[in-house]
Each structure stands twice: as structure tokens, then as C-alpha cells.
N, C-alpha and C. Protein backbone atom coordinates (compact mmCIF):
# COMPACT_ATOMS: atom_id res chain seq x y z
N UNK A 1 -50.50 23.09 97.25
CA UNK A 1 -51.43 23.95 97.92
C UNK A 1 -52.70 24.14 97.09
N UNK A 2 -52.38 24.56 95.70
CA UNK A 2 -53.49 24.60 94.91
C UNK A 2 -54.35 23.51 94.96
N UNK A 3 -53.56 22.32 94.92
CA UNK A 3 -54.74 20.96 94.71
C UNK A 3 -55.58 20.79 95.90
N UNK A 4 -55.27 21.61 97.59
CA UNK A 4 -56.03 20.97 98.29
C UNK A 4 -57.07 21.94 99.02
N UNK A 5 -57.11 23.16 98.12
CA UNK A 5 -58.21 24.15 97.67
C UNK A 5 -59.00 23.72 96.62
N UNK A 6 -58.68 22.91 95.85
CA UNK A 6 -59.80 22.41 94.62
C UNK A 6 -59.47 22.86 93.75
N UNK A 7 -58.53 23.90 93.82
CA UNK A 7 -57.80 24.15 92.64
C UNK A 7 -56.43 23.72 91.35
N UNK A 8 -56.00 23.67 90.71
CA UNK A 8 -55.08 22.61 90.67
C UNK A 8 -55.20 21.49 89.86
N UNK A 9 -54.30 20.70 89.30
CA UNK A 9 -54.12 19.44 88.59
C UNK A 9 -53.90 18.73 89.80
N UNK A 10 -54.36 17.22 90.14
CA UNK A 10 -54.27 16.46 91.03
C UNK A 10 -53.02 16.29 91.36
N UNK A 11 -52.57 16.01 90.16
CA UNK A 11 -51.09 15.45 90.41
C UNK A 11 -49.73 16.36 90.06
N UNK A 12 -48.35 16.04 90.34
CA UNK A 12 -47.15 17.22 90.07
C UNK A 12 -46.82 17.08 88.74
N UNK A 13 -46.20 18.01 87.97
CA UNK A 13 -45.89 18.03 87.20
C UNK A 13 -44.77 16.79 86.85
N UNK A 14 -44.23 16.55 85.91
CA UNK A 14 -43.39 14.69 85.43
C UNK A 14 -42.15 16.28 85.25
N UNK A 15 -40.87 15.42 86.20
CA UNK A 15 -39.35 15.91 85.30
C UNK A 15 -38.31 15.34 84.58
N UNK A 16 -38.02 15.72 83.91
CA UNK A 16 -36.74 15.02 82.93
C UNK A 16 -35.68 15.30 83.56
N UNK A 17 -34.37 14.52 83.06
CA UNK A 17 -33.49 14.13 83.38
C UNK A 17 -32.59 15.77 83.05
N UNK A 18 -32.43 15.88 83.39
CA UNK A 18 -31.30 17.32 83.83
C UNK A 18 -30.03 17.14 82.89
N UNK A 19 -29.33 15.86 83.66
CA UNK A 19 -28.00 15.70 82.85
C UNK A 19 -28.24 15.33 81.33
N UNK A 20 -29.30 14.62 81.05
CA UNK A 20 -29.65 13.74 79.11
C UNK A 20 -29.28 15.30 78.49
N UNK A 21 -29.53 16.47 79.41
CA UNK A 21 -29.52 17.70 78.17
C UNK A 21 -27.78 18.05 77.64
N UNK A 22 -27.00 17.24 78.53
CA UNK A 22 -25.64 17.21 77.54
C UNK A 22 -25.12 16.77 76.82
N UNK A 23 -26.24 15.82 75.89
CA UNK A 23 -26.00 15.11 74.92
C UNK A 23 -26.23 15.54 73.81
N UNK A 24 -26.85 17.03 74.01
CA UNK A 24 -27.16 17.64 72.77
C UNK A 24 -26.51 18.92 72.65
N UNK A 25 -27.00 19.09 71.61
CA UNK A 25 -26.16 20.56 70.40
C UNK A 25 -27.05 21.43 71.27
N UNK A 26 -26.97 22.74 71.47
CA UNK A 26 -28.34 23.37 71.06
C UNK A 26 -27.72 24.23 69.93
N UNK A 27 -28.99 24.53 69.20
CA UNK A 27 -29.42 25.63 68.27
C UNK A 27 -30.47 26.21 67.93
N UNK A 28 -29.95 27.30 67.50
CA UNK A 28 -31.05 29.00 67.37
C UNK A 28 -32.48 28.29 67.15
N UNK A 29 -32.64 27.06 66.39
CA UNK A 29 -33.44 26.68 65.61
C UNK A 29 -35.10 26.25 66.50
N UNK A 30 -36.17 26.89 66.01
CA UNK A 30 -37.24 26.52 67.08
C UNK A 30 -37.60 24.85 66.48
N UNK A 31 -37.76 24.02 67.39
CA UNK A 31 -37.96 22.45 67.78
C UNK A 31 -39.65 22.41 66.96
N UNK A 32 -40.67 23.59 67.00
CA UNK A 32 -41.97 23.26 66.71
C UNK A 32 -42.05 23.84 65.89
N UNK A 33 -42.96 24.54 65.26
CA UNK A 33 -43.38 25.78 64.33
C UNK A 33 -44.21 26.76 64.92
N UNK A 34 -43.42 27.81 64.77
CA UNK A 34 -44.01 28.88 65.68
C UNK A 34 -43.78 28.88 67.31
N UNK A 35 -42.61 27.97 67.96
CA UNK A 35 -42.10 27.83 68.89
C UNK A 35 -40.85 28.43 69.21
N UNK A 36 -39.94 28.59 70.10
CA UNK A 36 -39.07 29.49 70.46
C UNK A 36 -37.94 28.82 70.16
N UNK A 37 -37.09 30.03 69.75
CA UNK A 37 -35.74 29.83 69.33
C UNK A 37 -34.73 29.45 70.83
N UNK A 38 -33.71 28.79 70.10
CA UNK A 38 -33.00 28.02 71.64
C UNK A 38 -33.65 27.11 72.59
N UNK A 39 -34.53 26.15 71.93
CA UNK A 39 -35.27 25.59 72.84
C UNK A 39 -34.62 24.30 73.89
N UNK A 40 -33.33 24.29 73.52
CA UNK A 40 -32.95 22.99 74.70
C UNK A 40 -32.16 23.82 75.74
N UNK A 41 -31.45 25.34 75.13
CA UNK A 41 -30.98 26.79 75.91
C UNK A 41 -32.32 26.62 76.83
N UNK A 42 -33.08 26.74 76.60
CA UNK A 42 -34.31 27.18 77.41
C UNK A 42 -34.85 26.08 78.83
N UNK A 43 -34.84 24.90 77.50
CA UNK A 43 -34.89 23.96 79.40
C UNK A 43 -34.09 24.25 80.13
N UNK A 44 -32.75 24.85 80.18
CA UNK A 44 -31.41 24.69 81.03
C UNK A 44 -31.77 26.03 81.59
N UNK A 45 -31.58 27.29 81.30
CA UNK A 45 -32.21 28.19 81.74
C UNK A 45 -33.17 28.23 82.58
N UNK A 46 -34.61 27.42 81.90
CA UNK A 46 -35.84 27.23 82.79
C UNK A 46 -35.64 26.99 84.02
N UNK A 47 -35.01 25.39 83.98
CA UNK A 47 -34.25 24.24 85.25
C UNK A 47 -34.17 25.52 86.04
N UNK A 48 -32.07 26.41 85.81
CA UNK A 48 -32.06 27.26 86.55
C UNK A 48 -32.66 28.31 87.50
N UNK A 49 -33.54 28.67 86.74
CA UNK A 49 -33.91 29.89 87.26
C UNK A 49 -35.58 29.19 88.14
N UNK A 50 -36.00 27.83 87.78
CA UNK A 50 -37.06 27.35 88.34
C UNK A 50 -38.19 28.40 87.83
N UNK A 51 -38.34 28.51 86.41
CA UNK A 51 -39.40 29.31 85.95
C UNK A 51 -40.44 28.31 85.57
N UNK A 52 -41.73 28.84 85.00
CA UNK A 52 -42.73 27.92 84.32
C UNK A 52 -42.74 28.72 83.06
N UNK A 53 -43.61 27.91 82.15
CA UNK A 53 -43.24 28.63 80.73
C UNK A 53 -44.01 29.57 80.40
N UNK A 54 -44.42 29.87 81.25
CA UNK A 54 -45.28 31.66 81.09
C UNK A 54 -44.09 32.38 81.33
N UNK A 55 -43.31 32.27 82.31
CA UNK A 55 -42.19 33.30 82.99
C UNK A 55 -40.97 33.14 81.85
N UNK A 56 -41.05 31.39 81.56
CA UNK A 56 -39.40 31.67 80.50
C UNK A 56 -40.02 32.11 79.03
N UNK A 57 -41.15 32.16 78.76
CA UNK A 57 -41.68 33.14 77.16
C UNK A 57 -41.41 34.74 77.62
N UNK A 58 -41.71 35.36 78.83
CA UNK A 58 -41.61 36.60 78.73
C UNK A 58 -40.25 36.94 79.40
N UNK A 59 -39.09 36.57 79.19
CA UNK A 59 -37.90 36.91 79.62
C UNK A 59 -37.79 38.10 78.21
N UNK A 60 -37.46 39.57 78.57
CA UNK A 60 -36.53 40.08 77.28
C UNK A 60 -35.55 40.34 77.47
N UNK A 61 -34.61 40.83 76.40
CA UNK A 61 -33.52 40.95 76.64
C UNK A 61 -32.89 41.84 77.62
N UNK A 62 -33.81 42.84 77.96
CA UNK A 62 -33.87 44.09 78.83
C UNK A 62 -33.67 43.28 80.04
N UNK A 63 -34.80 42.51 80.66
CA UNK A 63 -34.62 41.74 81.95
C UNK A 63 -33.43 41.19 82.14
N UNK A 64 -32.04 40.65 81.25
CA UNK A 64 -30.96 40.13 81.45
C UNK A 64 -29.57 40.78 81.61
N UNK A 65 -29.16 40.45 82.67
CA UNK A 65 -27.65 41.25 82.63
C UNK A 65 -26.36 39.62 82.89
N UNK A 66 -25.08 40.03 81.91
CA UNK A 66 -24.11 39.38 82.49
C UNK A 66 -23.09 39.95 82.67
N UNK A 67 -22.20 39.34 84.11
CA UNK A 67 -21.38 40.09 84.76
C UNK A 67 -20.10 39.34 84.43
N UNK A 68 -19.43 39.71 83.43
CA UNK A 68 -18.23 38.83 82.84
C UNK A 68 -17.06 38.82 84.11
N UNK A 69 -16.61 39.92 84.71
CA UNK A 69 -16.07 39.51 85.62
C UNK A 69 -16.58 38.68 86.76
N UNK A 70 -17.53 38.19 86.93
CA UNK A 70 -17.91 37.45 88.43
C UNK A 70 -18.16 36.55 87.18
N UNK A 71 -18.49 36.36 86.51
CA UNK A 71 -19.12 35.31 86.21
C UNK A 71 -20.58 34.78 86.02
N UNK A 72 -21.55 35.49 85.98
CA UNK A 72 -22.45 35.39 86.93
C UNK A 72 -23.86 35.84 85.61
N UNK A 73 -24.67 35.37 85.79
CA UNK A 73 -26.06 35.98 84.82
C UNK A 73 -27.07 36.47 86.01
N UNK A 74 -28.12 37.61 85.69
CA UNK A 74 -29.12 37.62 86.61
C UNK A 74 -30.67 37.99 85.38
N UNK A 75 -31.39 37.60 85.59
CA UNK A 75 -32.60 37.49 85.20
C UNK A 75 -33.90 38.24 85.99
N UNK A 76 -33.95 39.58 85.46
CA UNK A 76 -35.78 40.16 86.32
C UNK A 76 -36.71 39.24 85.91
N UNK A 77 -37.38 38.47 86.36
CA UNK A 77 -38.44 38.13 86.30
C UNK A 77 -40.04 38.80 86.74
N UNK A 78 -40.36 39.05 85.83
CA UNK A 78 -41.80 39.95 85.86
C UNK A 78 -43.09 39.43 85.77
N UNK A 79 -43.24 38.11 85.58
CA UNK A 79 -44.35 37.45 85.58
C UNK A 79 -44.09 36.24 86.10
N UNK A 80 -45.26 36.60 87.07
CA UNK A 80 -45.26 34.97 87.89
C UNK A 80 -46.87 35.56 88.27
N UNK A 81 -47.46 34.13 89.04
CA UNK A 81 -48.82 33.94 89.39
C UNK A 81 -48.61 34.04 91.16
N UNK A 82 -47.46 34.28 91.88
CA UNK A 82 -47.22 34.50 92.84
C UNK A 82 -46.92 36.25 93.24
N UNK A 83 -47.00 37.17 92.22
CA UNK A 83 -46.61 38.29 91.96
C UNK A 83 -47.78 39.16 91.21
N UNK A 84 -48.95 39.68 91.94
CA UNK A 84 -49.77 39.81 91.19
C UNK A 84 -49.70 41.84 90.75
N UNK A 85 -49.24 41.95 91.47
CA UNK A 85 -48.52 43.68 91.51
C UNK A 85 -47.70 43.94 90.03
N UNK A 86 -47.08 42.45 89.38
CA UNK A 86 -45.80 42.76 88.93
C UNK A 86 -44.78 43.72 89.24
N UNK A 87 -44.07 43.11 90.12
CA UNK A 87 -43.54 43.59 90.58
C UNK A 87 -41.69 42.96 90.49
N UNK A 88 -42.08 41.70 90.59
CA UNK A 88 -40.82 41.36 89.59
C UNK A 88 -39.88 40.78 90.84
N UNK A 89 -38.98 39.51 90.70
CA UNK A 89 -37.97 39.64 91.18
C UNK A 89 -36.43 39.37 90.95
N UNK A 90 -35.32 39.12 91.35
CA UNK A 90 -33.93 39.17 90.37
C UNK A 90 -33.88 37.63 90.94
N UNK A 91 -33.33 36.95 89.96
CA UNK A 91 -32.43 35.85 90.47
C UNK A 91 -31.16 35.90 90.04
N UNK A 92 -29.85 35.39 90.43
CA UNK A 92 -28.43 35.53 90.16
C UNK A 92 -28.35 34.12 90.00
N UNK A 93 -27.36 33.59 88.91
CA UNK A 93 -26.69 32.56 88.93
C UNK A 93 -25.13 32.81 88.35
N UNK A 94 -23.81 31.80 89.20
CA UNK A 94 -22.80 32.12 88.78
C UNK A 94 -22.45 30.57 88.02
N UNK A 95 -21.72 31.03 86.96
CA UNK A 95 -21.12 29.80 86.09
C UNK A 95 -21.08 28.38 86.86
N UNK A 96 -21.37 27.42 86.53
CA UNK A 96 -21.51 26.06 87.14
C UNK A 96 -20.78 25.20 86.20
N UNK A 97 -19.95 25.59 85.90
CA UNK A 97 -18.96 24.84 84.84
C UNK A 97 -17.84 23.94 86.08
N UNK A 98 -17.37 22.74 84.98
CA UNK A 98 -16.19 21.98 85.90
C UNK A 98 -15.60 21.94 84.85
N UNK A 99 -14.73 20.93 85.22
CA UNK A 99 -13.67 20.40 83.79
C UNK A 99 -14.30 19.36 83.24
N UNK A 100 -15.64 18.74 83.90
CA UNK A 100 -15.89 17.73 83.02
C UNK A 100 -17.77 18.27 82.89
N UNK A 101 -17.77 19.42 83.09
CA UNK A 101 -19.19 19.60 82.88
C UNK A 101 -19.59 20.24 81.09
N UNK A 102 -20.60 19.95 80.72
CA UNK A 102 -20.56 21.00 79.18
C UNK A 102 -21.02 21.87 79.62
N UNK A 103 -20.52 22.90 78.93
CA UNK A 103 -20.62 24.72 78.82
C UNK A 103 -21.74 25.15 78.58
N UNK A 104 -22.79 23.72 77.86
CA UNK A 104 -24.69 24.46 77.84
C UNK A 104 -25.37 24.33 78.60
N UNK A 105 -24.92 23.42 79.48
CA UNK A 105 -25.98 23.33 80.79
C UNK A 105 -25.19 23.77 82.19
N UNK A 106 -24.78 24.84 81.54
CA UNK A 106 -24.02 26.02 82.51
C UNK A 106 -25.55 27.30 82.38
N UNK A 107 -26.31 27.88 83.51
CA UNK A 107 -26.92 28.80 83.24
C UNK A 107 -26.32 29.90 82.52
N UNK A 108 -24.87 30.48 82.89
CA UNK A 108 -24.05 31.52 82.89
C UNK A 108 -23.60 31.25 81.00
N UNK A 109 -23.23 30.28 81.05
CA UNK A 109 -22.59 30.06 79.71
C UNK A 109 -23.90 29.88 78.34
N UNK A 110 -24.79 29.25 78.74
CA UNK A 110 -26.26 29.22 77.96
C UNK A 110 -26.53 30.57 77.70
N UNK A 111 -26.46 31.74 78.78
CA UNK A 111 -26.82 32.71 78.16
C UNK A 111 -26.28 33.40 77.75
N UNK A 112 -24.91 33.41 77.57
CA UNK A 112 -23.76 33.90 77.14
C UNK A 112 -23.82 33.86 75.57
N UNK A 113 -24.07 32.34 74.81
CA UNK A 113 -24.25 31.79 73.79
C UNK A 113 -25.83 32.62 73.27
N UNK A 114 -26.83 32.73 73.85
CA UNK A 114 -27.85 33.39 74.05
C UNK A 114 -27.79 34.58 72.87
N UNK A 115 -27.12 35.31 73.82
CA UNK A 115 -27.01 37.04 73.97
C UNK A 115 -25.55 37.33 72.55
N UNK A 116 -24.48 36.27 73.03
CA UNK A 116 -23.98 36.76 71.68
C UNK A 116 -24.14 36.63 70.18
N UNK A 117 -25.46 35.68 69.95
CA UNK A 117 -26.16 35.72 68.56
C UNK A 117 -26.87 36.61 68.36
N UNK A 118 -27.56 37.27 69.80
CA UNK A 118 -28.72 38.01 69.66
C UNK A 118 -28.25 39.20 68.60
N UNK A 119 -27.15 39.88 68.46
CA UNK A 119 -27.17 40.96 67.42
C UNK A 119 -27.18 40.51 65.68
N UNK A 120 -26.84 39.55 65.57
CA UNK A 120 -26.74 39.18 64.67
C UNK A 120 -27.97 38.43 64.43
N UNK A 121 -29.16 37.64 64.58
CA UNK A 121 -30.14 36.98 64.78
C UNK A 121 -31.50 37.84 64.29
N UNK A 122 -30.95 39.25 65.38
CA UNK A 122 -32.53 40.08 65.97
C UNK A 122 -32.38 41.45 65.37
N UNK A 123 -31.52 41.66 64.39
CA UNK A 123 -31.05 42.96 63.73
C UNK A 123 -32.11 43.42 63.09
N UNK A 124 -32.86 42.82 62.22
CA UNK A 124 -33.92 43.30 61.49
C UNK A 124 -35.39 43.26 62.58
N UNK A 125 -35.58 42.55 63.70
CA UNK A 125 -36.79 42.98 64.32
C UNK A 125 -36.65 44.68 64.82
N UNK A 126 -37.06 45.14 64.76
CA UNK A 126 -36.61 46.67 65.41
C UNK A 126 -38.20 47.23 66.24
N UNK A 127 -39.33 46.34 66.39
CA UNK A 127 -40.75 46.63 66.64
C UNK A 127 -41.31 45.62 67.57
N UNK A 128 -41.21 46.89 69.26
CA UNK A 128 -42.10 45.42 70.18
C UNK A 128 -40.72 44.90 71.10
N UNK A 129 -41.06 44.29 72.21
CA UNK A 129 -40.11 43.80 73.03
C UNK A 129 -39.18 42.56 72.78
N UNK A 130 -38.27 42.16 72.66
CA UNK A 130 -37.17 41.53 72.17
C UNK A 130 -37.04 40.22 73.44
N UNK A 131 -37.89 39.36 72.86
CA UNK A 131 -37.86 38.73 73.82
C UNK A 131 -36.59 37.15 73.62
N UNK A 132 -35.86 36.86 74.88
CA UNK A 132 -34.62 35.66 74.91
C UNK A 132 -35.14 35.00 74.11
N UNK A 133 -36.51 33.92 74.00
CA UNK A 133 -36.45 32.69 73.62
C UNK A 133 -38.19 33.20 72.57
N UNK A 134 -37.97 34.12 71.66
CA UNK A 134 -38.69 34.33 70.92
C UNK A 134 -39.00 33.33 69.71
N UNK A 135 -40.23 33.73 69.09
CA UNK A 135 -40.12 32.90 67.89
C UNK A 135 -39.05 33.19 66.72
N UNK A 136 -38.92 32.37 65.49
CA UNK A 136 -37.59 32.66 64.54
C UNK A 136 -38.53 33.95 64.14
N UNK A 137 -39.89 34.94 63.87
CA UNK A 137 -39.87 35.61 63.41
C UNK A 137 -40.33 36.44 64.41
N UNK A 138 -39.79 37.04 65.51
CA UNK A 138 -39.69 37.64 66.53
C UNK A 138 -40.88 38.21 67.57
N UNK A 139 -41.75 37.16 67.71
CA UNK A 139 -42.84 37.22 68.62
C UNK A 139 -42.46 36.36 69.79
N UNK A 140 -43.58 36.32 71.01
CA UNK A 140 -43.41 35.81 72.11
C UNK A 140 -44.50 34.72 71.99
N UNK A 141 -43.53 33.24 71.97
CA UNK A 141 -44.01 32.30 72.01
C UNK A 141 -45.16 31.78 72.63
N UNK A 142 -46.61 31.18 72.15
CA UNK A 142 -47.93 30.97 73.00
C UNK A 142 -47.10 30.06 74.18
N UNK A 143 -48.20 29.40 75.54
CA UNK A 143 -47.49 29.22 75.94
C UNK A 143 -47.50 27.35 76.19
N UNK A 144 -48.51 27.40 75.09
CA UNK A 144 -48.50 25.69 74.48
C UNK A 144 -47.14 25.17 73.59
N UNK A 145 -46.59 26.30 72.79
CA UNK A 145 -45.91 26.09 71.66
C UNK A 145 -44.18 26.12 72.76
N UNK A 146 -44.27 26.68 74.07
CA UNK A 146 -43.41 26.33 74.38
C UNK A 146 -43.63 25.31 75.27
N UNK A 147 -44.22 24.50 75.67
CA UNK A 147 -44.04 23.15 76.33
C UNK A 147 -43.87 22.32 75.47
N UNK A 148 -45.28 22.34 73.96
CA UNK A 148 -44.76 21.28 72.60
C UNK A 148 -43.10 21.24 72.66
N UNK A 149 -42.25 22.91 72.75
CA UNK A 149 -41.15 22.70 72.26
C UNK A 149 -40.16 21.92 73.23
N UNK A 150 -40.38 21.98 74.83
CA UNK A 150 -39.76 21.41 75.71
C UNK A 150 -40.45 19.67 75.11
N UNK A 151 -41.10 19.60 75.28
CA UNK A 151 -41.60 17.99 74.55
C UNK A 151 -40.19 17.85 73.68
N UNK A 152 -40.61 18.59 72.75
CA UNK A 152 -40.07 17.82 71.68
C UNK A 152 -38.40 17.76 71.94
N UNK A 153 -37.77 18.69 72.56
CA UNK A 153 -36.38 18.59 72.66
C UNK A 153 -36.39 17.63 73.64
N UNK A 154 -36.95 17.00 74.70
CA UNK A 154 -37.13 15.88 75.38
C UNK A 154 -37.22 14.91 74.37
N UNK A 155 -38.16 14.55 73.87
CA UNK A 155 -38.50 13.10 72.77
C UNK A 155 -36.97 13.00 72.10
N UNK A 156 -36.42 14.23 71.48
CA UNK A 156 -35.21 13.98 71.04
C UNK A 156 -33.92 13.23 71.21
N UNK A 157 -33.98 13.36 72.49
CA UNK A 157 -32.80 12.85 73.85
C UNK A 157 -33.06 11.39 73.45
N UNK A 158 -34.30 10.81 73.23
CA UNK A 158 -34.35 9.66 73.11
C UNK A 158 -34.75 8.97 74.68
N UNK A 159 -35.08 9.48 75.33
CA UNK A 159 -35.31 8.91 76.56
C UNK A 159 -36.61 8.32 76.86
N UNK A 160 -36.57 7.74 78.22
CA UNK A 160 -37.71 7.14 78.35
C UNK A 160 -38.80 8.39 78.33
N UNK A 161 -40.19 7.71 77.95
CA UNK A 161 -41.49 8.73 77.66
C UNK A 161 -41.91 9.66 79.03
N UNK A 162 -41.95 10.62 78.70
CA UNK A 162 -43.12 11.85 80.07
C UNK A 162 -43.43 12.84 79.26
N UNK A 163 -44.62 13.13 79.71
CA UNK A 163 -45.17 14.64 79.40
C UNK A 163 -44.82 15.41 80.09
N UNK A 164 -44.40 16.66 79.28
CA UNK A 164 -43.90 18.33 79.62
C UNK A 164 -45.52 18.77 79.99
N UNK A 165 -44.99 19.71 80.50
CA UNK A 165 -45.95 20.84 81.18
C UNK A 165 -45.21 21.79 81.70
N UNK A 166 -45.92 23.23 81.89
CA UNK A 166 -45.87 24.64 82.44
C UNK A 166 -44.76 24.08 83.50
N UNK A 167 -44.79 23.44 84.52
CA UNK A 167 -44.34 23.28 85.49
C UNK A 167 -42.58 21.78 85.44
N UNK A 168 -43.17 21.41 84.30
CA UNK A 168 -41.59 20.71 84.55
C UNK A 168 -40.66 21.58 84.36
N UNK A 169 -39.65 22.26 83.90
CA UNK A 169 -38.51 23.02 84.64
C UNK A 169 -38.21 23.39 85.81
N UNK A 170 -39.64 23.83 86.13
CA UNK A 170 -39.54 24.10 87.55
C UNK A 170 -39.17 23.10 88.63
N UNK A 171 -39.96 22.18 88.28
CA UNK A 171 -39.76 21.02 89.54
C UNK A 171 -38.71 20.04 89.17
N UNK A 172 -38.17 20.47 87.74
CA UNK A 172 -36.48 19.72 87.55
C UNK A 172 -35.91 20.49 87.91
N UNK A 173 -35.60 21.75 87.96
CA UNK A 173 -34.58 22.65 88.27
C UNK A 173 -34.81 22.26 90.02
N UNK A 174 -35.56 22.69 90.93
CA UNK A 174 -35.66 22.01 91.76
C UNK A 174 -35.08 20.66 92.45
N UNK A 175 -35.66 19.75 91.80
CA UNK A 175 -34.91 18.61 91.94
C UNK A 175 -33.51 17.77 91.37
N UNK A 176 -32.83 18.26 90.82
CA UNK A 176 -31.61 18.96 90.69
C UNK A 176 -30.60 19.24 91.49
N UNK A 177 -31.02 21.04 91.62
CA UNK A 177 -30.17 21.64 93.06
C UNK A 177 -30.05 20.75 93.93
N UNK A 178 -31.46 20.23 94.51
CA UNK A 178 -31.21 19.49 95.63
C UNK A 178 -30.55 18.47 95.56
N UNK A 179 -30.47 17.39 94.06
CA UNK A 179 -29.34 16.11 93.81
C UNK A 179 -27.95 17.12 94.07
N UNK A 180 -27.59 18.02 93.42
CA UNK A 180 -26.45 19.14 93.34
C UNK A 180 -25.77 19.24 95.08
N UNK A 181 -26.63 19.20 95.99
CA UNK A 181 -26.10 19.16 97.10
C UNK A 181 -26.93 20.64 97.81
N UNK A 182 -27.68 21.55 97.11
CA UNK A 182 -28.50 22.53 97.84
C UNK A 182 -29.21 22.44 98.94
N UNK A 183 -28.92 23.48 99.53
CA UNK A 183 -29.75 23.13 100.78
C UNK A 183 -31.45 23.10 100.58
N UNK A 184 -32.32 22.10 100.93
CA UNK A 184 -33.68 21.88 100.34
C UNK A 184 -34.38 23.21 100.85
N UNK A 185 -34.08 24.18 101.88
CA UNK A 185 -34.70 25.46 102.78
C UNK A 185 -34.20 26.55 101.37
N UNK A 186 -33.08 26.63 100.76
CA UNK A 186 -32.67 27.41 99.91
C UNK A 186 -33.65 27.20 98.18
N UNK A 187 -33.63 25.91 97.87
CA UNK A 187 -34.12 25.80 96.91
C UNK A 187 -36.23 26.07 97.29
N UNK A 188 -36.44 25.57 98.56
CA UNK A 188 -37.78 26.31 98.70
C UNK A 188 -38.05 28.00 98.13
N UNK A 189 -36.83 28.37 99.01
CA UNK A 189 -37.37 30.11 98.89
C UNK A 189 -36.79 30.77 97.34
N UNK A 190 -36.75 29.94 96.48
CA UNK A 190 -35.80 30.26 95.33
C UNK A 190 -37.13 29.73 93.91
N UNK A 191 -38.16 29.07 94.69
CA UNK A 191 -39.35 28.97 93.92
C UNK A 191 -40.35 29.83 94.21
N UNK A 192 -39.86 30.47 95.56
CA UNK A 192 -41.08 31.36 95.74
C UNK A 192 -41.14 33.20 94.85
């Protein structure tokens, strides 16, 4: 829509491969300098929730709840460019685990792993909002330093070459669901 207002990059954002992210570890450890901690947590997350990396830098910990009996994570999201009120909206995801799936590119289980370092990790920040995928010295990642970092945990995988941008999670998480078997009407209203 943007591009055919004049607004806009001509072209869509490039997505990576969804599944390459179970070939890796993740850890606490930020991928750039001065980039966010959990950064391959974060593509999987991103994917999920179909954020851009303005929305997955300002996740805090406040915005997150998990529901150990259902299973289930939900995420307020408070910044988007579709939301100019802030006004915020919830998304739910329930565990997507199989017997042959890994446990990190589970939304439910990523943030599980998330949240139970966070006391131990974030003990000494005590100043300012506590944000999921902060830097190692507890600021909110620019929002270059988190695409460098989606880059770079991409280049890692070893895969064939694309450039990250604001918008690849989004349009992998997207395209995804819909390989996943989603209905394409569901995954529309789930970006909006």
C-alpha cells in the first residue's frame, strides 16, 4: 500500500528460512555490539508474533505473560506504525512443539527460556524499563543494531545470502503460518 502512494521501498522485504533457525544454539549473547541479547530467540519470536524491529526492541518484560497451564505466551504490543493512539494490542501463542520439533523455535518455549534467565541476567539493572531483547548492558536496542543482529544470526546459519530489514520477520513469520497450513484470511488480520 505504502509503495503505491509513493511512499515506501519499491520492493518487499527478503525472508529467511524459518526452519535453518533449528540448527542453532541460542544464547543470552548479543550477535553485534551494542545489539540485543537472545538474538536468534528474537527472530523466532519476531516470525511469531509478525513484529518489525521497532515493535520486537520495545517488548518489556511487563508486556509479557506465560500461562504454564495452557501453555500459551501473550505479548502487548505497544508500538506499531498502524497504532498511532498507542494503544496497543495482545497477541496469544500456544506451544508449537511436536516430538520432532526443537523447543527454540517454539514461540511458547523461546520465551520461557527468555524469562527464566531474566532474574538472574537483569538483577543488577534496577533503572528504566526492562526490556526482552535488551542490550548485554540493559538498554533498548537502536533499531539498526537489531536488524545488523538478525543479519548476522542469519549469515551464521550459513545459508544462502539476503538482506535483513525492519520487515523480514514479519513477512517470514507470515509466510510460514501460511506453509504451517494457516488460513491466509487469519494470518492477514494477525499483521494488522
Amino acid at each position: 500500500r505504502a509503495c503505491s502512494r509513493g511512499q515506501g521501498p519499491s520492493q518487499h522485504a527478503e525472508t529467511f528460512e524459518f526452519d535453518a533457525l533449528t540448527t542453532a544454539t541460542p544464547t543470552w549473547m548479543p550477535r553485534v555490539a551494542d545489539g540485543p541479547v537472545w538474538p536468534l530467540l528474537m527472530l523466532v519470536i519476531g516470525s511469531f508474533f509478525l513484529t518489525r524491529e521497532l515493535e520486537i526492541s520495545n517488548i518489556k518484560y511487563e508486556d509479557v505473560s506465560i500461562n504454564l497451564a495452557l501453555s500459551t505466551t501473550t505479548i502487548k504490543l505497544t508500538v506499531s506504525k498502524n497504532d498511532p493512539k498507542a494503544s496497543g494490542c495482545e497477541r496469544t501463542w500456544g506451544c508449537t512443539c511436536t516430538p520432532t520439533s526443537a523447543p527454540r523455535t517454539c514461540p511458547v518455549c523461546a520465551m520461557k527460556i527468555i524469562t527464566a534467565d531474566a532474574h538472574i541476567r537483569h538483577k543488577d539493572f534496577d533503572t528504566g524499563p526492562m526490556y526482552i531483547f535488551m542490550t548485554a548492558d540493559g538498554h533498548m536496542p537502536s533499531n539498526k543494531l537489531v536488524i545488523d543482529s538478525m543479519q548476522k544470526v542469519y549469515d551464521d546459519l550459513g545459508r544462502p545470502p539476503m538482506k535483513m530489514s525492519g520487515h523480514s520477520m514479519r513477512r517470514t513469520g507470515a509466510q510460514y503460518l501460511a506453509a504451517i497450513g494457516f488460513d491466509i484470511s487469519l494470518v492477514q488480520r494477525l499483521r494488522e
